[in-house]
Protein backbone atom coordinates (compact mmCIF):
# COMPACT_ATOMS: atom_id res chain seq x y z
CA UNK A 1 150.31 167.10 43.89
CA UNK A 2 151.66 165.82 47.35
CA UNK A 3 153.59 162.35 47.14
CA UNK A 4 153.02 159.28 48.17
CA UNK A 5 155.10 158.57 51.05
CA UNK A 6 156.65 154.53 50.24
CA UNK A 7 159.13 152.68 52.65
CA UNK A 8 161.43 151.45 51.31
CA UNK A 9 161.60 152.88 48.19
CA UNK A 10 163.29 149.91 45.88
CA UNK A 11 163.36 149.17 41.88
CA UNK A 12 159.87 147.59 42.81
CA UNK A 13 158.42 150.51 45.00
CA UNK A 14 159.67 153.38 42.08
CA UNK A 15 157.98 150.77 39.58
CA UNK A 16 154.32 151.33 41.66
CA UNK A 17 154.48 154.88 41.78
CA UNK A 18 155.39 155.81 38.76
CA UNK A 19 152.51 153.33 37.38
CA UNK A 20 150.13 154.64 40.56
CA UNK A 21 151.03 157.77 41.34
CA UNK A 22 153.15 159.31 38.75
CA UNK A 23 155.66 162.37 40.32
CA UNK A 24 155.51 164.14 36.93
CA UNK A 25 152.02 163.53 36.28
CA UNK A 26 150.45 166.72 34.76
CA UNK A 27 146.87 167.06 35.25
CA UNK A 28 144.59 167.50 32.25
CA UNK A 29 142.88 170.76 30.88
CA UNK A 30 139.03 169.85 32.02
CA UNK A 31 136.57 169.23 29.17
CA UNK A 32 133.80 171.69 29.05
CA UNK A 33 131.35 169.04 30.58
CA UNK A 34 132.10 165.59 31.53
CA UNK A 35 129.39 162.23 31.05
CA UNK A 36 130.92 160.89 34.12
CA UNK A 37 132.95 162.08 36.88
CA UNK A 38 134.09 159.35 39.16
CA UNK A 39 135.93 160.19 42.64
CA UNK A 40 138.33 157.50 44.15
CA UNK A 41 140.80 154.86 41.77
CA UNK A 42 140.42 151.85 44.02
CA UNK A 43 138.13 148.86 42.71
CA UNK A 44 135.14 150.36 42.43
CA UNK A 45 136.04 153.30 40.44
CA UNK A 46 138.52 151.51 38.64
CA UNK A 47 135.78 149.42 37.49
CA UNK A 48 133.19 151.74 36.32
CA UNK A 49 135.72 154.35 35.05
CA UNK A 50 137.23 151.21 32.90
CA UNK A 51 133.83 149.99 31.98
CA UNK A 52 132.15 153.30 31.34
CA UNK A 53 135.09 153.71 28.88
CA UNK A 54 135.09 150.50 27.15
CA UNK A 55 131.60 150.57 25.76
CA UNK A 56 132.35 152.24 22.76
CA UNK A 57 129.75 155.09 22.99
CA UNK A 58 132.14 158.37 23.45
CA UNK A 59 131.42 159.46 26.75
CA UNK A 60 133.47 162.16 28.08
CA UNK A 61 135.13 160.57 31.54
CA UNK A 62 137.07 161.83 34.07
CA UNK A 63 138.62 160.01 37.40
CA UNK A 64 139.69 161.18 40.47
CA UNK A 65 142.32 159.80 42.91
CA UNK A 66 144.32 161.64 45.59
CA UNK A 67 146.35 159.22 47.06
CA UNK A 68 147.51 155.76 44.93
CA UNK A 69 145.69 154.58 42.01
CA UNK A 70 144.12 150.68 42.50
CA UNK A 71 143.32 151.88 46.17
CA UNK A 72 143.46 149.40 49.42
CA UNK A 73 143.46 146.11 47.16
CA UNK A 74 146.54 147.12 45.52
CA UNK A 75 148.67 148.80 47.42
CA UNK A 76 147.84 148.18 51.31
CA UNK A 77 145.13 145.17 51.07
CA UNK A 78 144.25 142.27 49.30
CA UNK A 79 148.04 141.64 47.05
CA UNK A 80 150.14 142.42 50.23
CA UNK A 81 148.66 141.18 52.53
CA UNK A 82 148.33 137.57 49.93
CA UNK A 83 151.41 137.69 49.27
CA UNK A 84 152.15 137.08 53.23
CA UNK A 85 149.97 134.64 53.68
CA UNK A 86 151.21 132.41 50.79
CA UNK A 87 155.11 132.73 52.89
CA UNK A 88 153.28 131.95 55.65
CA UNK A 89 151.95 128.48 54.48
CA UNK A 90 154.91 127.44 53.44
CA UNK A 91 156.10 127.94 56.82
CA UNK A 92 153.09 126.24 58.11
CA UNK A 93 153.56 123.39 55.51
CA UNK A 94 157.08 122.84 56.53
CA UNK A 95 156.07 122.74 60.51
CA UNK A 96 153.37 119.81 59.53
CA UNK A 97 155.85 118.19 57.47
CA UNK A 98 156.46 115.28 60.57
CA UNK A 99 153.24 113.80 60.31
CA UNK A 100 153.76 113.57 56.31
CA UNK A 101 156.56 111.50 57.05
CA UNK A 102 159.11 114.26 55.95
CA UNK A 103 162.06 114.99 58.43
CA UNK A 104 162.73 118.89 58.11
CA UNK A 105 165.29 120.74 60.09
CA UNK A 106 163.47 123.49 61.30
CA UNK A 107 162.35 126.80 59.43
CA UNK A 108 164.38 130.15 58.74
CA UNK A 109 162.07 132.58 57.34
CA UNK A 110 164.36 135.75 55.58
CA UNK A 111 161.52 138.03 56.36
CA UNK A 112 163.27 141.35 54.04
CA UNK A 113 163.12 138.93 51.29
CA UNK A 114 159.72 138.06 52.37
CA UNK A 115 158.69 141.70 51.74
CA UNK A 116 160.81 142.20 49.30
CA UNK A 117 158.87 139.68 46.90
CA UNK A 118 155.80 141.07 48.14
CA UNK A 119 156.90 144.59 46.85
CA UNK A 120 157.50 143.22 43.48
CA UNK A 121 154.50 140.80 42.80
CA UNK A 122 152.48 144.63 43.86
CA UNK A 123 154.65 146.21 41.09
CA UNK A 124 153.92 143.30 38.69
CA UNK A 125 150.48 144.03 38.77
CA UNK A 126 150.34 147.96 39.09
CA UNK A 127 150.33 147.64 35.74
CA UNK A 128 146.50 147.03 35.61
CA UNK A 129 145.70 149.66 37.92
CA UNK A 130 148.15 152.25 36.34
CA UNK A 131 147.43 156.54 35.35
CA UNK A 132 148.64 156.04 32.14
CA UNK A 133 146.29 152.75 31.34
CA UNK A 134 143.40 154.63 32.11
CA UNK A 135 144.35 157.54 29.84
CA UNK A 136 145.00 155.33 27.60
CA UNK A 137 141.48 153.75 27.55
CA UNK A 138 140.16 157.95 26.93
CA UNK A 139 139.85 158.56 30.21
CA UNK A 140 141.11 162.31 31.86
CA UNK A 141 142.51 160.95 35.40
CA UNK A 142 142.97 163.76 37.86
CA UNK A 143 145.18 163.65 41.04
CA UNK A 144 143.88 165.99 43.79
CA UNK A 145 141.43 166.25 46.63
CA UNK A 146 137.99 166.51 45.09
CA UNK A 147 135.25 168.24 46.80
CA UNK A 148 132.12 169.00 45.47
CA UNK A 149 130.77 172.78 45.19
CA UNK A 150 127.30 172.20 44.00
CA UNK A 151 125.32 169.31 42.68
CA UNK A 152 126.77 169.54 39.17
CA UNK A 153 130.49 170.99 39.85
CA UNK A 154 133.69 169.05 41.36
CA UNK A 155 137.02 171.10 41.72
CA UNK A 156 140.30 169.18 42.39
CA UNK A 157 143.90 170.54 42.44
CA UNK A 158 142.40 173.98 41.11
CA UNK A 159 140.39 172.51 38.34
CA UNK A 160 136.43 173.34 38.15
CA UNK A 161 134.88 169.81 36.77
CA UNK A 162 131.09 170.11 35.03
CA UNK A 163 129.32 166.93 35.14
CA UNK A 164 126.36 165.42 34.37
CA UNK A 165 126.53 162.04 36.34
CA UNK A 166 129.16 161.36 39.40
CA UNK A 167 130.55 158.29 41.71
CA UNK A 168 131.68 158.28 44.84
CA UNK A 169 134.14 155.56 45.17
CA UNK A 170 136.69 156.59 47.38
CA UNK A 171 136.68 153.60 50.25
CA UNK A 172 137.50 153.38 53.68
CA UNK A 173 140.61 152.99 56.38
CA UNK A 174 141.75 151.36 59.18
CA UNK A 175 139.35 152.36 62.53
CA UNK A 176 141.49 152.99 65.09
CA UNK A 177 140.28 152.50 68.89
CA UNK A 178 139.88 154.80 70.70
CA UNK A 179 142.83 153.90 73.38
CA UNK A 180 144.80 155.82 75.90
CA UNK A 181 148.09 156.46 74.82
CA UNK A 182 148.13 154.46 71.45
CA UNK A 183 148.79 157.14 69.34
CA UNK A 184 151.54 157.96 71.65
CA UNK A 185 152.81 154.69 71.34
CA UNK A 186 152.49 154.53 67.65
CA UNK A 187 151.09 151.67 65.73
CA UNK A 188 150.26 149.71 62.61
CA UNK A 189 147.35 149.21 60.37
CA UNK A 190 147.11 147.57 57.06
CA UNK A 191 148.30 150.90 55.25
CA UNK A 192 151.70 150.56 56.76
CA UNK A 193 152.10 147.06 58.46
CA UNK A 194 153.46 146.23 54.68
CA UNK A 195 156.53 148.09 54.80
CA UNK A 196 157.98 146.60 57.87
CA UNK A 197 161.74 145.18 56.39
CA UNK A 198 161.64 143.21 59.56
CA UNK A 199 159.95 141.01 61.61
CA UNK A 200 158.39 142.19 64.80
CA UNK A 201 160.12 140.17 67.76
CA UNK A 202 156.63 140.78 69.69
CA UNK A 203 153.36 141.51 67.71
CA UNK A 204 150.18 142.78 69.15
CA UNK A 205 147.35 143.05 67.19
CA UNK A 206 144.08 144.07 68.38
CA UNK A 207 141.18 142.88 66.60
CA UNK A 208 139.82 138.95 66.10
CA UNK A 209 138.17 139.70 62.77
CA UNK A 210 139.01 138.50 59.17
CA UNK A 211 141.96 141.11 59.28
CA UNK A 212 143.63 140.78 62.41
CA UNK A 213 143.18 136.91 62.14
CA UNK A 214 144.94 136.76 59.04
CA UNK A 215 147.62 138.72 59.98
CA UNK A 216 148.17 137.24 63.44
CA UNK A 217 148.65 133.91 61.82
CA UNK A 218 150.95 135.19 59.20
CA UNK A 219 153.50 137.11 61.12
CA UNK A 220 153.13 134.25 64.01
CA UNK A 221 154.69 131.52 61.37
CA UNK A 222 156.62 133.81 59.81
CA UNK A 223 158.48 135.00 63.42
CA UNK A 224 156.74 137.04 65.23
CA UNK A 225 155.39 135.98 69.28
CA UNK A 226 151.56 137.57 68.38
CA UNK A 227 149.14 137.78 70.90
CA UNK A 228 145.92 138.74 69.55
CA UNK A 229 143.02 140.87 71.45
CA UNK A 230 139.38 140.29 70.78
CA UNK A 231 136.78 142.04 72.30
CA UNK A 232 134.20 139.63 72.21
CA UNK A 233 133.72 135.94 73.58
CA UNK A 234 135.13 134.03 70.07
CA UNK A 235 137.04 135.09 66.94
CA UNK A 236 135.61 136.17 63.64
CA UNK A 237 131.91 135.92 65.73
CA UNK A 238 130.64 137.14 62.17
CA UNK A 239 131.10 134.24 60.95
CA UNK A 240 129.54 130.27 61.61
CA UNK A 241 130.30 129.23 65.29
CA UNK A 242 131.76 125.88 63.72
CA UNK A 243 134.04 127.32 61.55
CA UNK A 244 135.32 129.92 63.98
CA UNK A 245 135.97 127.91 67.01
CA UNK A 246 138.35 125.48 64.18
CA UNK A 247 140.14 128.87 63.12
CA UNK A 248 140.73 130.19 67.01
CA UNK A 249 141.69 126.62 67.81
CA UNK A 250 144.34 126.24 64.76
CA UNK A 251 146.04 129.94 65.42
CA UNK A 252 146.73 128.71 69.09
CA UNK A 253 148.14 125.73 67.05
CA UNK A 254 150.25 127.93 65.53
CA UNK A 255 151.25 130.23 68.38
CA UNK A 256 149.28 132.66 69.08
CA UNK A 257 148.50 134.04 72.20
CA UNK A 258 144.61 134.64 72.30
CA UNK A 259 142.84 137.04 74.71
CA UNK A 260 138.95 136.85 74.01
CA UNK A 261 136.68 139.07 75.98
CA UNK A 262 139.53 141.36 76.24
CA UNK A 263 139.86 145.11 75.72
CA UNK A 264 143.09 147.29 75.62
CA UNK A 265 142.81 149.67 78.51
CA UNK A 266 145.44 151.94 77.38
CA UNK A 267 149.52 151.90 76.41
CA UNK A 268 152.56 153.00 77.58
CA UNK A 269 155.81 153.06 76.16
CA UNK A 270 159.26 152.37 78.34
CA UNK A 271 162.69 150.62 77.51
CA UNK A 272 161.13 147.15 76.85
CA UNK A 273 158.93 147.80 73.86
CA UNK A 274 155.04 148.95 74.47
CA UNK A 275 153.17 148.18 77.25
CA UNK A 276 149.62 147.39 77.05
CA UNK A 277 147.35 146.95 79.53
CA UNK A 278 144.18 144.51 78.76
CA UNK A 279 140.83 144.33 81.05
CA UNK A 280 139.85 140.58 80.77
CA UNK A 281 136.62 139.15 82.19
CA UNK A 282 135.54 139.06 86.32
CA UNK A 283 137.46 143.07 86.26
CA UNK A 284 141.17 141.03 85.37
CA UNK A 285 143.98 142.83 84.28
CA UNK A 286 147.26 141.88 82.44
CA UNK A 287 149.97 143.69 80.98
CA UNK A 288 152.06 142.42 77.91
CA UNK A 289 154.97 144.28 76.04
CA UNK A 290 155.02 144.16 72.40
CA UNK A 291 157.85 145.47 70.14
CA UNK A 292 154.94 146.41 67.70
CA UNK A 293 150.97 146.95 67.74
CA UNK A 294 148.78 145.80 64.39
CA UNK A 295 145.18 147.35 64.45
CA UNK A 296 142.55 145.24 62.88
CA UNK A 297 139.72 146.41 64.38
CA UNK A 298 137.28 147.25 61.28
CA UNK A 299 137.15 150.02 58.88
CA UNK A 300 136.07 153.66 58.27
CA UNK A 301 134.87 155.23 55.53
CA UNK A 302 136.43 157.94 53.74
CA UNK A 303 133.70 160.68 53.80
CA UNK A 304 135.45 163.90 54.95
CA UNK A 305 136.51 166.74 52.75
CA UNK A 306 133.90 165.72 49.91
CA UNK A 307 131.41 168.70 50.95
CA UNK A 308 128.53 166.39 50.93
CA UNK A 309 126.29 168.04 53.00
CA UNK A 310 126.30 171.13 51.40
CA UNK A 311 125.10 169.41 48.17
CA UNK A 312 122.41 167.75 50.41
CA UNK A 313 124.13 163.79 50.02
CA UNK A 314 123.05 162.19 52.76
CA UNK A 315 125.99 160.11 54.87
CA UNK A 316 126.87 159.04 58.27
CA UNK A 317 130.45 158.62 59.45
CA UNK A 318 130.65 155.39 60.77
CA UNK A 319 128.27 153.90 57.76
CA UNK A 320 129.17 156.16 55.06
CA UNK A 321 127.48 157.77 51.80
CA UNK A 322 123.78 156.38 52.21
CA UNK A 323 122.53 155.03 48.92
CA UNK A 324 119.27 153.15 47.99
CA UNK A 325 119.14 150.09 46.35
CA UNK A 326 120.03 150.87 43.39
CA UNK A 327 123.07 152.70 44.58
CA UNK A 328 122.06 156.47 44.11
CA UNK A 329 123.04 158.82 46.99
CA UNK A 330 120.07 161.20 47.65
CA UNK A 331 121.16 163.46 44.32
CA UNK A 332 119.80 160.59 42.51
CA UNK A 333 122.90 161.27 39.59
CA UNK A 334 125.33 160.79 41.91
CA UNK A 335 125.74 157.67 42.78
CA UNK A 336 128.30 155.49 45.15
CA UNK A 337 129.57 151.73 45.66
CA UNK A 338 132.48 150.08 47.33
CA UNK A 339 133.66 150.56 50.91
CA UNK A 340 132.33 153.91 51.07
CA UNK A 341 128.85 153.23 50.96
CA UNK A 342 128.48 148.89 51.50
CA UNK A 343 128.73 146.51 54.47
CA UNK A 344 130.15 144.34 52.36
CA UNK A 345 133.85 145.36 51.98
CA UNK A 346 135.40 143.08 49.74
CA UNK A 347 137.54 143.82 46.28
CA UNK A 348 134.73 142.12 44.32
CA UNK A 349 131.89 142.82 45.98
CA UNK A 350 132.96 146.66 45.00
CA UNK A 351 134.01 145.12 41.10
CA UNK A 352 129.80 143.89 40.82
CA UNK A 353 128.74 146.83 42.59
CA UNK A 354 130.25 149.38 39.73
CA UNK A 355 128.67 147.31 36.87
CA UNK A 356 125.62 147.50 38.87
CA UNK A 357 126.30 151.61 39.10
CA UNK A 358 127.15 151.42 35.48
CA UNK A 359 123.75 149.95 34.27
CA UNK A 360 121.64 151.85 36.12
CA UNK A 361 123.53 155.40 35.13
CA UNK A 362 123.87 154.54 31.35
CA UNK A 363 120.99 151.25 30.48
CA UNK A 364 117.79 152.31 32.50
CA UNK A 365 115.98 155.26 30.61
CA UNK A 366 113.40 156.99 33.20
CA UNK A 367 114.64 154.43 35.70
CA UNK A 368 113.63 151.00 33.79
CA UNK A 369 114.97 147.99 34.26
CA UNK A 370 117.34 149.04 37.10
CA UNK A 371 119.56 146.88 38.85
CA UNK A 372 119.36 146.18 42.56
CA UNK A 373 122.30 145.70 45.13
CA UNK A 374 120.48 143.17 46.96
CA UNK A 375 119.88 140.64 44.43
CA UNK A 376 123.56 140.46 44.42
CA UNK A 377 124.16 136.57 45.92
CA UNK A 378 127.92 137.54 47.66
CA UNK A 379 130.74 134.82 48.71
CA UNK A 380 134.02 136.22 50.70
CA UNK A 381 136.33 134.49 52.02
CA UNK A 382 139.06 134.78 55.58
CA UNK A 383 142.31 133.50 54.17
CA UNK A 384 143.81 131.71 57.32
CA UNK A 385 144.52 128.30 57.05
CA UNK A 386 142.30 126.58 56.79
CA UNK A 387 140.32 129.32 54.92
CA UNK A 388 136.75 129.94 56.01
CA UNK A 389 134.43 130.93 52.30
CA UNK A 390 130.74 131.68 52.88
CA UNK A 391 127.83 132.81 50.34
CA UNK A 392 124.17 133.34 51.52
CA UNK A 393 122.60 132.95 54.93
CA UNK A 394 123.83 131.52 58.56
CA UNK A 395 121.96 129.07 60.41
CA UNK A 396 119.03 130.94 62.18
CA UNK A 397 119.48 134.09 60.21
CA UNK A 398 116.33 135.67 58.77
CA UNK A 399 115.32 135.18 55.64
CA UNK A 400 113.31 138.53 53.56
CA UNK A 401 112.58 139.49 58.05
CA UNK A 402 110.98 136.43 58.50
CA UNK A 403 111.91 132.97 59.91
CA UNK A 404 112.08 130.88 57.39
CA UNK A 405 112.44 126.34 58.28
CA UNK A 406 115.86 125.21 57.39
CA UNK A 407 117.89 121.81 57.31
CA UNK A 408 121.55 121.76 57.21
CA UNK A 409 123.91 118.80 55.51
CA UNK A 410 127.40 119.26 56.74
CA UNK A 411 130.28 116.82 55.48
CA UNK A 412 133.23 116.87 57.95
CA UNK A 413 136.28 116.93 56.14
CA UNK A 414 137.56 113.87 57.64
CA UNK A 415 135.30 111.91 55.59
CA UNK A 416 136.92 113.02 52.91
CA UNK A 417 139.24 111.15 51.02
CA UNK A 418 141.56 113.66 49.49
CA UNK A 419 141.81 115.74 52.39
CA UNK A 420 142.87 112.60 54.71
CA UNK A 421 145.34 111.76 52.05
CA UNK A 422 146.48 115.41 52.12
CA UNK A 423 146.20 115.64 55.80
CA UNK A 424 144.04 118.53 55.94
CA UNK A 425 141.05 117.01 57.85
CA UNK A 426 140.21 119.97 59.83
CA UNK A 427 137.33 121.26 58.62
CA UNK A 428 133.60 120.73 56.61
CA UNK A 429 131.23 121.67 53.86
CA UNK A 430 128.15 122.72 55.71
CA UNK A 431 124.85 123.35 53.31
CA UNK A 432 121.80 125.15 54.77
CA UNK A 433 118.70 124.01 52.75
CA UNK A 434 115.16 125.48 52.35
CA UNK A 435 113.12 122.35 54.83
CA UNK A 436 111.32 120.13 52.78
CA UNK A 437 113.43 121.40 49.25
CA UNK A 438 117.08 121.57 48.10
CA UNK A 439 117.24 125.04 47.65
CA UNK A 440 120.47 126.18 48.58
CA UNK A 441 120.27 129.24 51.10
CA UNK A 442 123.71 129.32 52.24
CA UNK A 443 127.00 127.47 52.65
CA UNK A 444 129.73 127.73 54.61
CA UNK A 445 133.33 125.75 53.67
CA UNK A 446 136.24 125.59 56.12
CA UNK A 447 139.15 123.71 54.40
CA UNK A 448 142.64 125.03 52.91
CA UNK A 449 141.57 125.88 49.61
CA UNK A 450 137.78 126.61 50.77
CA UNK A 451 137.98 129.65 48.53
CA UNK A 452 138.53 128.03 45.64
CA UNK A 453 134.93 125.73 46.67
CA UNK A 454 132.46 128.49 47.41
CA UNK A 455 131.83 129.13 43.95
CA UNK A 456 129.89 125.62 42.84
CA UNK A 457 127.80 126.63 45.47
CA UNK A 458 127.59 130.25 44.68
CA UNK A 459 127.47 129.73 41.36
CA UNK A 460 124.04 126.90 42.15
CA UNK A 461 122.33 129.57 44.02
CA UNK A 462 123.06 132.21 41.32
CA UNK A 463 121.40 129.78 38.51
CA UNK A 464 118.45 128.40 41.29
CA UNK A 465 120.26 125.24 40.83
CA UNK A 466 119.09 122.43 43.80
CA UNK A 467 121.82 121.13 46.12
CA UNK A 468 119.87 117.62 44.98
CA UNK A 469 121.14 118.30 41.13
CA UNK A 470 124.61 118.88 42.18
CA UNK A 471 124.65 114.91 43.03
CA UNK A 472 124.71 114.36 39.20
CA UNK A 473 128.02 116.46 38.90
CA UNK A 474 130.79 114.54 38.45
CA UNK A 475 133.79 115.70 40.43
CA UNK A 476 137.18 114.32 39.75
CA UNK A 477 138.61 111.60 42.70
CA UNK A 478 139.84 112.21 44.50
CA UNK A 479 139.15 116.19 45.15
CA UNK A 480 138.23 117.77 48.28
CA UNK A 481 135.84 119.36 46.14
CA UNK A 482 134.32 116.03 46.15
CA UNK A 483 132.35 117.10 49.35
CA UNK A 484 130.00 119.20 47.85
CA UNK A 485 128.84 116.41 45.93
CA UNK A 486 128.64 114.20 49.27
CA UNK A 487 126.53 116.58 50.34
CA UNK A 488 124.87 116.51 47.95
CA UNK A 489 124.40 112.91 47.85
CA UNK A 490 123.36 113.16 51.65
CA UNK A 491 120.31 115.20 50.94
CA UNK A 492 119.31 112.95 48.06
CA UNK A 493 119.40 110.12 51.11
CA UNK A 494 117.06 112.19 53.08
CA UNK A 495 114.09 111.63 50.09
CA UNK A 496 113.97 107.89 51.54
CA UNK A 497 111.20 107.18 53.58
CA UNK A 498 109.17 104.34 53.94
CA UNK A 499 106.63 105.37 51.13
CA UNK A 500 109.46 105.93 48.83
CA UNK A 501 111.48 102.89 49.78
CA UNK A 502 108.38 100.63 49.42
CA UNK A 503 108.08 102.13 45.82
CA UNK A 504 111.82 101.33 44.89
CA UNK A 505 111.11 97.82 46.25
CA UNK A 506 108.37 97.15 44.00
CA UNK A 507 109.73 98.97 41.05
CA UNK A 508 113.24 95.88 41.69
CA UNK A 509 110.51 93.48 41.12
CA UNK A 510 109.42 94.52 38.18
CA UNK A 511 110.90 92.57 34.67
């Protein structure tokens, strides 16, 4: 079993591996034929190993992991990187503090201690994600490289694993660009970004999605000078044009240097730091030196050294395992979900994807009542600040292939009365509506807690609840919450016309 190579390795640090990755971890003798074999211990097959398990009906289970148990989210992703974030804001908080009519005098940020809390708030919750809670629940977990050597049989670390049913969950990683001289150089991604002790003087990170938007905001507050490199004309261009031209505009707020339109050429090393060269638009070039460079340029999935092919799984290496609908690979008992096989790659989009695997493996005799990916209704969120949360469909964006009439209500968050009082104006609640109905297609939120928000809406479009029935929910005042029920108010104002007004004007008359 090869270790898991930590830096530094602190009380907190030995805490995580021995929950994650154990160093005298002894594999177990395989049963003579396993219910369930599930490959990769991040969400996904944390999830259905954990569910599989906990209904009570004695199947035989055995998980897989070769690197860390709880995967990405854990140890390199979602906690970390969180954690970061929340020192961040306080930072950002204490910068803003002026204008709330508190006198500050100025910020030191102890970035060690920083990462140091970080560390142990990730060892805190190992404890979920830990080897011996999952052997605990009845479940034989196996670290190893697993590769399949026909469509029944797994071996990992020199064990031979019969099966009847299997689950690919085992991710993706940071894509790295293909860049002249970067590995050279040397760089960051999210797997080791989170144990820097300190603070890069001079941060490059090259990427103006989610990640690298996140992170240049963070280390920018918390001391780094960041200049961040996006490829295309505006950051996170995923997302609603609104929303990400308030994000690009708030990071230059903050700091950051922005180059849009912008690709690193290649980069050099020499006794300043890292030299990178950038071709900006009309055949521009500029050079900046960084002490560090962050890659957050989207992900890969993890699909070498499984032997799918030779088993006849169909995959691709820049999409991943291909599965239907109902998440079978094409050896329809094997199955896959999370980053390996999705677009979207979020912690709990992977979380409903593995119930989704476990119904249709274990509840839908000769394929009855299966459930479908797509019916799945998915917020995420981008946790800058102010965070952007979206669920559904953009303005414009197809709807089953076909164009389908929309109206949109959008409440500013300056009309708002908690977030004037709070200060925290910057931003909106921005419905998109079925024309001529209040059926709720989509929503997008930009405000500091916008994550928080999404789910009334998601939760509406879940149940087929109208944006026009929200109006009748009462929201606590003052809230910035309260929006969604302006907006909800706002479409209600749209049903006046002069039919309906002429109505209400009799109807006043009447005794």
């Amino acid at each position: 079993m090869n270790p898991i190579n930590i830096n530094p390795i602190d009380k907190y640090d030995r805490q995580l591996l021995h929950r994650v990755h154990p160093s005298d971890w002894i594999n177990p003798t395989p049963q003579s034929e396993y219910d369930l074999v599930v490959i990769g211990a991040g969400t996904a097959g944390l999830v259905v190993a954990a569910g599989s398990a906990g209904l009570g009906i004695g199947l035989k289970i055995a998980l897989i992991e070769k690197e860390s148990m709880g995967g990405d989210c854990l140890n390199v992703g979602c906690v970390p990187s969180k954690c970061l974030i929340r020192s961040s804001r306080v930072v950002g908080e204490i910068q803003n503090a002026s204008s709330l009519g508190v006198s500050t005098q100025g910020v030191s940020v102890d970035f060690a201690v920083v990462m140091e809390r970080m560390r142990k708030v990730r060892s805190e919750i190992s404890h979920n994600d830990s080897a011996q809670r999952f052997r605990d629940l009845g479940i034989d977990v196996f670290f190893g490289t697993a590769q399949f050597e026909d469509p029944h049989h797994i071996t990992v670390a020199g064990a031979l694993l019969k099966f009847k049913k299997a689950v690919i969950a085992t991710g993706a990683r940071a894509k790295c660009p293909d860049v002249m001289g970067l590995n050279e150089a040397g760089f960051l991604t999210n797997e080791s970004v989170f144990s820097l002790t300190e603070c890069p003087k001079r941060l490059a990170v090259i990427g103006g999605g989610p990640i690298g938007c996140e992170l240049a905001q963070a280390f920018q507050r918390l001391g780094s000078e960041v200049t961040l490199i996006h490829k295309n004309a505006q950051l996170l261009d995923k997302e609603d044009p609104d929303a990400a031209d308030i994000i690009q505009t708030q990071l230059q707020k903050d700091g950051v240097n922005i180059l849009i339109n912008a690709q690193c050429q290649r980069v050099t090393t020499n006794d300043r730091g890292k030299c990178l060269t950038i071709q900006l638009p009309n055949n521009q070039t500029t050079e900046i030196i960084v002490d560090e460079i962050l890659i957050g340029a989207g992900r890969q999935p993890n699909v070498e050294n499984l032997n799918l092919g030779a088993i006849g799984i169909e995959f691709d290496n820049n999409r991943g395992v291909l599965v239907n609908d109902y998440l079978q690979t094409s050896q329809p008992h094997i199955f896959a979900a999370g980053d390996i096989c999705m677009d979207w790659k979020f912690t709990h989009a992977a979380d409903f994807a593995a119930r989704i695997v476990i119904k249709n493996a274990f509840f839908s005799p000769f394929g009855l009542g299966k459930s479908k990916l797509s019916n799945l209704i998915m917020p995420w969120v981008t946790y800058t600040q102010p965070e952007i949360a979206h669920v559904g469909l953009y303005v414009n964006q197809d709807v089953n292939q076909a164009k389908v009439p929309t109206t949109t209500i959008t409440i500013p968050m300056n009309t708002v009365d908690r977030a004037i009082t709070d200060g925290e104006e910057n931003g909106f609640v921005k419905v998109l509506l079925r024309e001529g109905s209040d059926e709720i297609l989509g929503a997008t939120i930009v405000a500091n807690h916008a994550g928080e928000m999404i789910s009334e809406i998601t939760t509406a479009m879940v149940n087929k609840i109208g944006l026009g029935k929200l109006a009748a929910v009462i929201h606590p005042y003052p809230t910035q919450a309260d929006s969604i029920r302006k907006a909800a108010d706002m479409y209600r104002k749209t049903l006046l016309n002069d039919r309906s007004r002429s109505l209400l004007k009799l109807l006043s008359k009447l005794p």
